[in-house]
Protein backbone atom coordinates (compact mmCIF):
# COMPACT_ATOMS: atom_id res chain seq x y z
CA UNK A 1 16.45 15.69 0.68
CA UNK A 2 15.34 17.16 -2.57
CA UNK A 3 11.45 17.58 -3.05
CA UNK A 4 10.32 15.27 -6.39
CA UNK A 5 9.30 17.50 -9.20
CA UNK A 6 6.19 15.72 -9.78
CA UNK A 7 4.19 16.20 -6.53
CA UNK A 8 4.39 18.34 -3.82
CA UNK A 9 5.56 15.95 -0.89
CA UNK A 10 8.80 15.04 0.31
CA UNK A 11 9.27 11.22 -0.47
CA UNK A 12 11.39 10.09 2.36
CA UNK A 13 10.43 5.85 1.03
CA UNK A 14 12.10 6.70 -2.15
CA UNK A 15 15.33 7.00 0.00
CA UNK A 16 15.44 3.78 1.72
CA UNK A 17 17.65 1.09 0.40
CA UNK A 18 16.14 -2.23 -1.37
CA UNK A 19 16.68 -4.53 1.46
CA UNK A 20 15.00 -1.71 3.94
CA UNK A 21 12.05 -1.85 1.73
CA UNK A 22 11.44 -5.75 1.93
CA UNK A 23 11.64 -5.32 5.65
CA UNK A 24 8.83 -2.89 5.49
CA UNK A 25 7.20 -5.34 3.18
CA UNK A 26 7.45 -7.91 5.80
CA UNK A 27 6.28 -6.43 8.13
CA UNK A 28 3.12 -5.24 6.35
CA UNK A 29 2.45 -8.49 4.93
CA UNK A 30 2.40 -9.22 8.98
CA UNK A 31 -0.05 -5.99 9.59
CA UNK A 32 -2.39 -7.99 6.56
CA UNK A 33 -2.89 -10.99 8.45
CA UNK A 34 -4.19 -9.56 11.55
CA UNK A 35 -7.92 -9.54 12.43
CA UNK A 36 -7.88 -5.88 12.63
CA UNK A 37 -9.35 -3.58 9.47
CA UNK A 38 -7.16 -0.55 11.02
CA UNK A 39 -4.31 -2.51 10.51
CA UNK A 40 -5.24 -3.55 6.97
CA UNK A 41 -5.53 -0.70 6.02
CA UNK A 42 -2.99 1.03 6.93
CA UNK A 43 -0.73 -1.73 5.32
CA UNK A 44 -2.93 -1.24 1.92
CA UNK A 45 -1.83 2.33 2.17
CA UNK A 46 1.67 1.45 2.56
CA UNK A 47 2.05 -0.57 -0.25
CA UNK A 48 0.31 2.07 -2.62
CA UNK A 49 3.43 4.38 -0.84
CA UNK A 50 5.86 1.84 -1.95
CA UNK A 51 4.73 1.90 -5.17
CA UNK A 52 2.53 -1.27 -6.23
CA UNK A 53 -0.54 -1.28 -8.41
CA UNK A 54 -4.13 -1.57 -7.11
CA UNK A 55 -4.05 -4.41 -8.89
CA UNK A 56 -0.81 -5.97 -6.57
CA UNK A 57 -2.47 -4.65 -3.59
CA UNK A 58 -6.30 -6.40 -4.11
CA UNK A 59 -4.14 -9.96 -4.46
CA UNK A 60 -2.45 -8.98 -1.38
CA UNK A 61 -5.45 -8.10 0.53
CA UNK A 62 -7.26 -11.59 -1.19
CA UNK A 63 -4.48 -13.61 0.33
CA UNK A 64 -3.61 -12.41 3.01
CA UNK A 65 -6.65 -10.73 4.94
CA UNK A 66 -8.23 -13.14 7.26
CA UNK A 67 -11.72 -13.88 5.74
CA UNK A 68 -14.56 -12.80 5.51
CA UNK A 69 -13.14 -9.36 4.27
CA UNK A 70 -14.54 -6.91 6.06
CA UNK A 71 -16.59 -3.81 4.31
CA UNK A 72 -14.43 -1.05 5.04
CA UNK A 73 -10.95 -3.40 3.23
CA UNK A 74 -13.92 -3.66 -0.08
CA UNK A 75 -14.47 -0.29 0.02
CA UNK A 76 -10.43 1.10 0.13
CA UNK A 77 -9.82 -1.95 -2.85
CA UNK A 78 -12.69 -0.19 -4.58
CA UNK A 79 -11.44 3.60 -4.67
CA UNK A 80 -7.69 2.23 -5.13
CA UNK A 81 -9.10 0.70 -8.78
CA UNK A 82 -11.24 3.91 -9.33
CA UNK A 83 -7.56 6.02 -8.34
CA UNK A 84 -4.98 4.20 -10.17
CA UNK A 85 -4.59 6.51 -12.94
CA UNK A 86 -4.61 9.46 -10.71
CA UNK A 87 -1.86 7.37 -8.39
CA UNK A 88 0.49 6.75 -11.17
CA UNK A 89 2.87 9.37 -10.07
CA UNK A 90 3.50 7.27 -6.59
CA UNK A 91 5.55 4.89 -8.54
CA UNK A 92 9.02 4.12 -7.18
């Protein structure tokens, strides 16, 4: 695996095939719609891995989180907008 000029990390996600990647997008849009902020999260995370915009991932989290949306899901939405140009690097 060859280490990506523009950041430090390896970026194993960058290696999976397209069809791979909408599996993993399944399967987080699944992780969304559970009652469980952990979960949420960590699917919020994994989109920003794959690549999508704050923007993408706050319309994700509106319609797909089961409402009301709980604090800590506001809060990661809120430092993903104040991020974004920081996070531009992450795209795929």
């Amino acid at each position: 695996m060859k280490l990506d000029p523009n950041t430090p990390e390896f970026r194993v996600i960058h290696h999976l095939d397209d069809t791979i990647k909408e599996e993993l997008r399944t399967i987080l849009f699944y992780l969304l719609k559970q009652p469980t902020f952990e979960l949420n999260i960590v699917a919020l995370y994994a989109f920003r891995v794959l690549g999508d915009s704050s923007k993408d991932i706050e319309k994700y989290a509106h319609q797909h989180i089961p409402k009301p949306i709980g604090s800590p899901i506001l809060t990661v939405l809120d430092y993903l907008q104040e991020l974004e140009p920081m996070l531009t690097w992450q795209k795929t």
